[in-house]
N, C-alpha and C. Protein backbone atom coordinates (compact mmCIF):
# COMPACT_ATOMS: atom_id res chain seq x y z
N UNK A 1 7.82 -73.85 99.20
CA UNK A 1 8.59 -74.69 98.36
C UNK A 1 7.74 -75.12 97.16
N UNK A 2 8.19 -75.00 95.99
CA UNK A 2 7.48 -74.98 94.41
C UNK A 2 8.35 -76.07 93.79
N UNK A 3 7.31 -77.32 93.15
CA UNK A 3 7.85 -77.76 92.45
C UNK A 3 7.66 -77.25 91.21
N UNK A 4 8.57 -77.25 89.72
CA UNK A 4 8.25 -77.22 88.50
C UNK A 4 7.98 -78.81 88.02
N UNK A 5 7.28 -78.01 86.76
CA UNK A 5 6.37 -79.24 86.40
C UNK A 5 6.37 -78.74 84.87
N UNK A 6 6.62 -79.79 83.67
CA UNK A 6 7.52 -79.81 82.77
C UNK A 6 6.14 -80.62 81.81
N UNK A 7 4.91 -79.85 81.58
CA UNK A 7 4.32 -80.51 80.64
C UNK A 7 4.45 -81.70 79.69
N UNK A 8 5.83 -80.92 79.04
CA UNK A 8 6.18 -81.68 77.71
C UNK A 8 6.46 -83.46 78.02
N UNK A 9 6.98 -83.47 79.47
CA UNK A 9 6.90 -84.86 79.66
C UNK A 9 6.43 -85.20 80.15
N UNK A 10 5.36 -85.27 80.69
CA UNK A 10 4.14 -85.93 80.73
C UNK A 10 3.00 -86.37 79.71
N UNK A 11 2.94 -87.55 79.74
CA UNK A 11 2.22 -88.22 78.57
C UNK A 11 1.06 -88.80 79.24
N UNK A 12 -0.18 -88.54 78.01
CA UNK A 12 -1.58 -88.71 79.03
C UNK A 12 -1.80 -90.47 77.84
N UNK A 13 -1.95 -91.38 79.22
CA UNK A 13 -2.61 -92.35 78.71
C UNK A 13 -3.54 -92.80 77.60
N UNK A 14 -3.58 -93.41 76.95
CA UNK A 14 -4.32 -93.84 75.89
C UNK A 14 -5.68 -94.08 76.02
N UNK A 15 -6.08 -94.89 77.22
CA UNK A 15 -7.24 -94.71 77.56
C UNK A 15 -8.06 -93.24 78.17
N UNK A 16 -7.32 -92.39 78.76
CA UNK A 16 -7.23 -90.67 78.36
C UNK A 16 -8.25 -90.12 77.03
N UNK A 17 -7.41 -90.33 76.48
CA UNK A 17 -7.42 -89.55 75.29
C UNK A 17 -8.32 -89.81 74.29
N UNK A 18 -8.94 -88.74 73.38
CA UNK A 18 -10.51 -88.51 73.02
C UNK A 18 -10.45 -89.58 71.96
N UNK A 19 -11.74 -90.16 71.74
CA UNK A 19 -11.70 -90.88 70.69
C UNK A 19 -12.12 -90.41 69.40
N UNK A 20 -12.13 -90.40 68.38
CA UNK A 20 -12.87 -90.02 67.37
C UNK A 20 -13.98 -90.05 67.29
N UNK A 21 -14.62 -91.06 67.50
CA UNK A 21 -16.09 -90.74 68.26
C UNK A 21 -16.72 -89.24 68.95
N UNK A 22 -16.03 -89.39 70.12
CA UNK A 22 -15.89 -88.00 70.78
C UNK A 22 -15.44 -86.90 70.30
N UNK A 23 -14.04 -86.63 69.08
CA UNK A 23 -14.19 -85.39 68.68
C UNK A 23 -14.93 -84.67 67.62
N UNK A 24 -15.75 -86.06 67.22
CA UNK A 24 -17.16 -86.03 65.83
C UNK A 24 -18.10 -85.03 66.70
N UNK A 25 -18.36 -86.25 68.32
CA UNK A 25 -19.64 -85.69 68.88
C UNK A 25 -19.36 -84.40 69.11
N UNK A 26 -18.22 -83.78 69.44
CA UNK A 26 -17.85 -82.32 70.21
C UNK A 26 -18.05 -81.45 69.04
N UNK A 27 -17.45 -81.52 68.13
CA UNK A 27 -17.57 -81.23 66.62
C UNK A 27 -18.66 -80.77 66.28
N UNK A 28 -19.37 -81.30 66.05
CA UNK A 28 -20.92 -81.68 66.26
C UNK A 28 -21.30 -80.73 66.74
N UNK A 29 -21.69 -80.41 68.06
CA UNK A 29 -22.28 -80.04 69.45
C UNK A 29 -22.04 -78.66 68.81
N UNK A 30 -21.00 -78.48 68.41
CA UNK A 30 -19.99 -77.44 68.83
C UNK A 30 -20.37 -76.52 66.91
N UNK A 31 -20.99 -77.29 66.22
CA UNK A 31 -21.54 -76.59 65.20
C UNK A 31 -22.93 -76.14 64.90
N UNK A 32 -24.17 -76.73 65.73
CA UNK A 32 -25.16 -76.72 66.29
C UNK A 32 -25.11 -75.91 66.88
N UNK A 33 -24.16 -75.55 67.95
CA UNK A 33 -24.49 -74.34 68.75
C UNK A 33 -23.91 -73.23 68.19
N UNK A 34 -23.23 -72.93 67.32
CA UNK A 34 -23.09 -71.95 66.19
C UNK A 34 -24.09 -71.49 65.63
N UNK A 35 -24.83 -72.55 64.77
CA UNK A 35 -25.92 -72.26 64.17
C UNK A 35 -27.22 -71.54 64.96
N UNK A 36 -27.37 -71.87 65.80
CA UNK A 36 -28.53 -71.64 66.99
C UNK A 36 -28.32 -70.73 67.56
N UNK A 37 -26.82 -69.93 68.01
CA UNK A 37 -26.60 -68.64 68.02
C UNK A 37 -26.81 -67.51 66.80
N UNK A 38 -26.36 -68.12 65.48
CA UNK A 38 -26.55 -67.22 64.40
C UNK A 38 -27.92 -67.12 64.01
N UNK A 39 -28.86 -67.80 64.38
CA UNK A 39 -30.21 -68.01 64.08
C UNK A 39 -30.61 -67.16 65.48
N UNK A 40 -30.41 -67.16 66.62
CA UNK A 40 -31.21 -66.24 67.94
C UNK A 40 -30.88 -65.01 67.92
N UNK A 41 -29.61 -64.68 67.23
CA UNK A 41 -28.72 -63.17 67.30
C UNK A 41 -29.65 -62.43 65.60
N UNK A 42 -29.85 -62.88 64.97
CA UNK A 42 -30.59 -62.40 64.06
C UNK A 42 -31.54 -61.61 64.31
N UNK A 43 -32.48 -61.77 64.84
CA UNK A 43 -33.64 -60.84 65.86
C UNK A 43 -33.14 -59.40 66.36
N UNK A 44 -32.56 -59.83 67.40
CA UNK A 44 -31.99 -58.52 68.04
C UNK A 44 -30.72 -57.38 67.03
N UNK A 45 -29.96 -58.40 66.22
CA UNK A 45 -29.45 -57.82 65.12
C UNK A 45 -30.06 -56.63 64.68
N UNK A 46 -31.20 -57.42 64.15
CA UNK A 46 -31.98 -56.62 63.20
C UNK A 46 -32.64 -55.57 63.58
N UNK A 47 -33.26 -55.81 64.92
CA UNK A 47 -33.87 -54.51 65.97
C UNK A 47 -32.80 -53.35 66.05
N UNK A 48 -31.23 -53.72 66.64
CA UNK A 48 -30.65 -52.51 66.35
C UNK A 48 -30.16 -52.15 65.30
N UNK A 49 -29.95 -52.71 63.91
CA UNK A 49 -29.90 -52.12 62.76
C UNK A 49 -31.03 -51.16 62.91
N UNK A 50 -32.19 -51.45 62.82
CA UNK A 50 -33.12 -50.81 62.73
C UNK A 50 -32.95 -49.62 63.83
N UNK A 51 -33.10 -49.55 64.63
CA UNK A 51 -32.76 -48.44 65.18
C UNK A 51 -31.36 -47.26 65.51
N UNK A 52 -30.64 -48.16 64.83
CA UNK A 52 -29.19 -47.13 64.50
C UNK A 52 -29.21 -46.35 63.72
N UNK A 53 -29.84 -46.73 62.45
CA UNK A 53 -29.58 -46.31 61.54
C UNK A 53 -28.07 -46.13 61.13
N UNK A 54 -26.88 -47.00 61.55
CA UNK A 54 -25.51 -46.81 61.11
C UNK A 54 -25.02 -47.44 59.66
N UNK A 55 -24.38 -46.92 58.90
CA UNK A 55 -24.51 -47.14 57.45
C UNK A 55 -23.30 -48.77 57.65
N UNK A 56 -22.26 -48.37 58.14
CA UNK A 56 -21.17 -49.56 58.00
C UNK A 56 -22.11 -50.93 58.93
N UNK A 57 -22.90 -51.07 60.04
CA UNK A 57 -23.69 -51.01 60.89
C UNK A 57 -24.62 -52.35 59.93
N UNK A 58 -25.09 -51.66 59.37
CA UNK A 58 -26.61 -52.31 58.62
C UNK A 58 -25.66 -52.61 57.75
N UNK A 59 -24.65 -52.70 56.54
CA UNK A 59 -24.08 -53.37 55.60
C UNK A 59 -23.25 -54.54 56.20
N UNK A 60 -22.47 -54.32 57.51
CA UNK A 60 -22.14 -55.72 58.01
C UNK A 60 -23.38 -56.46 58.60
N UNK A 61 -24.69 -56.08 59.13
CA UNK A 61 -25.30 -57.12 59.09
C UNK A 61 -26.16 -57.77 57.90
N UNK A 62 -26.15 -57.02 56.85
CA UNK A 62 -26.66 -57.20 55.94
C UNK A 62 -25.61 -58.34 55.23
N UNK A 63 -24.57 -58.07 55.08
CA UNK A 63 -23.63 -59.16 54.50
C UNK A 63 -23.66 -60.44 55.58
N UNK A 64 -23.65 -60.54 56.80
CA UNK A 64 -23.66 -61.62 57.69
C UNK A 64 -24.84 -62.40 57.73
N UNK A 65 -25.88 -61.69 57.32
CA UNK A 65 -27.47 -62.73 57.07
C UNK A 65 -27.75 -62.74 55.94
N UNK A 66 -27.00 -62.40 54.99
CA UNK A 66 -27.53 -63.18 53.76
C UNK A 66 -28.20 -64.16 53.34
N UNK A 67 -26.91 -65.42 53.99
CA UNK A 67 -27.67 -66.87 53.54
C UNK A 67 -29.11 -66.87 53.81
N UNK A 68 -29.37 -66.24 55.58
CA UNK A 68 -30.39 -66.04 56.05
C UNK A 68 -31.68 -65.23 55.33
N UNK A 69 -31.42 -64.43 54.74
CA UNK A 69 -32.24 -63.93 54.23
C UNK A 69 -32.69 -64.26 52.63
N UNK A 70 -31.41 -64.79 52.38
CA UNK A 70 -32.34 -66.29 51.00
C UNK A 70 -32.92 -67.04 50.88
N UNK A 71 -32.77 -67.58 52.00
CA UNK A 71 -34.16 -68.75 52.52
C UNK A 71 -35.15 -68.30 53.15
N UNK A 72 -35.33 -66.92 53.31
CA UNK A 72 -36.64 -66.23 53.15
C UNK A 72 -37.30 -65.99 52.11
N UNK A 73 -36.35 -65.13 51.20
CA UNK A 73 -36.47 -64.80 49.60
C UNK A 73 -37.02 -65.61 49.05
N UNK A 74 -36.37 -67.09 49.51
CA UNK A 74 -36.71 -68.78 48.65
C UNK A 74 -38.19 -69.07 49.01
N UNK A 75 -38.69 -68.80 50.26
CA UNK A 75 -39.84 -69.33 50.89
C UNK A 75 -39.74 -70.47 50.57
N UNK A 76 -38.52 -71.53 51.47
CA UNK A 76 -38.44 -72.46 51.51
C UNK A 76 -39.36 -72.89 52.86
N UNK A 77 -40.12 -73.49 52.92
CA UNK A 77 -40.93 -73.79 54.22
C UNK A 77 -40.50 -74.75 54.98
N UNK A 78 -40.52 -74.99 56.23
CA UNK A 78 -41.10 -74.12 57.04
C UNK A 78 -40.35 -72.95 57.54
N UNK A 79 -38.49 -73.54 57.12
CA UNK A 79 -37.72 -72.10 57.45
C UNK A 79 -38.10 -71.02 57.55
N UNK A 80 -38.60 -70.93 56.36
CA UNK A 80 -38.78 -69.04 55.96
C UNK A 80 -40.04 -68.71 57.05
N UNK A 81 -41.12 -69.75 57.28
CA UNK A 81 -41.89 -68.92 58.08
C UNK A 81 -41.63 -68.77 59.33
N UNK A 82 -41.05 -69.63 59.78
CA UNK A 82 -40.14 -69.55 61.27
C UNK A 82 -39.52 -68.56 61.36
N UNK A 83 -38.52 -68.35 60.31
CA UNK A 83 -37.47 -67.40 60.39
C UNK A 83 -38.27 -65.58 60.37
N UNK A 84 -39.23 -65.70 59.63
CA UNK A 84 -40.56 -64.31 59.25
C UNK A 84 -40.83 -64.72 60.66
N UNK A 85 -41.29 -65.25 61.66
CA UNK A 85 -42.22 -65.17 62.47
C UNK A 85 -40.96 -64.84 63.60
N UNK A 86 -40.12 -65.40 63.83
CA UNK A 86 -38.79 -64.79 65.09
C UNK A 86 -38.71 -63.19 64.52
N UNK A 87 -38.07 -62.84 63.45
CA UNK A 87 -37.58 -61.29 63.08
C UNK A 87 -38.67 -60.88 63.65
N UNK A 88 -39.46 -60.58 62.62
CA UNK A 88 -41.00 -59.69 62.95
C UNK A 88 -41.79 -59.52 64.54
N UNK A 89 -40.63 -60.73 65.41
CA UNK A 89 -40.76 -60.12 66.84
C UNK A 89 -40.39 -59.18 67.07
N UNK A 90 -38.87 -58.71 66.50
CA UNK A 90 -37.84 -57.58 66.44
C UNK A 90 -38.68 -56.12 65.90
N UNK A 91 -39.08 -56.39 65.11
CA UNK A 91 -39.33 -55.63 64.43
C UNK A 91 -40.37 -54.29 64.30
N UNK A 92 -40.91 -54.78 65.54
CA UNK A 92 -42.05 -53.69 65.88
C UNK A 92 -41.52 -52.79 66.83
């Protein structure tokens, strides 16, 4: 025996429900760990560009690290040497 169960009317309490606070912090969290992926995936990126040799391959990662690779260009410090010192793990 199954009951149905009718989302739409059910209403979640006020004290429930996220505060702005909370969808700043998630927000937040949740753009940080973007960044920190696009910054760790760079490395290995670049190792298999490098070893593909695939033309479409190396131009989409080449367009996707750009920014990344301007603030190398910039030798803005300490970025750029951080960022030179992670690749150049890849790279050998």
């Amino acid at each position: 025996m199954t009951t149905e169960f009718d989302s739409s009317t059910t209403t979640i309490p006020d004290a429930e429900k996220p505060t702005l606070t909370q969808k700043a912090g998630v927000s937040g969290m949740c753009f940080v760990a973007f960044l920190l992926l696009y910054l760790f995936m760079s490395g290995p990126l670049v190792w298999m560009e490098g070893k593909m040799k695939f033309g479409p391959f190396s131009k989409s990662v080449k367009t996707m690290y750009a920014p990344l690779a301007q603030v190398v260009k910039s030798d803005l410090k300490p970025a750029s040497s951080v960022i030179k010192a992670y690749i150049g793990l890849f790279k050998k």
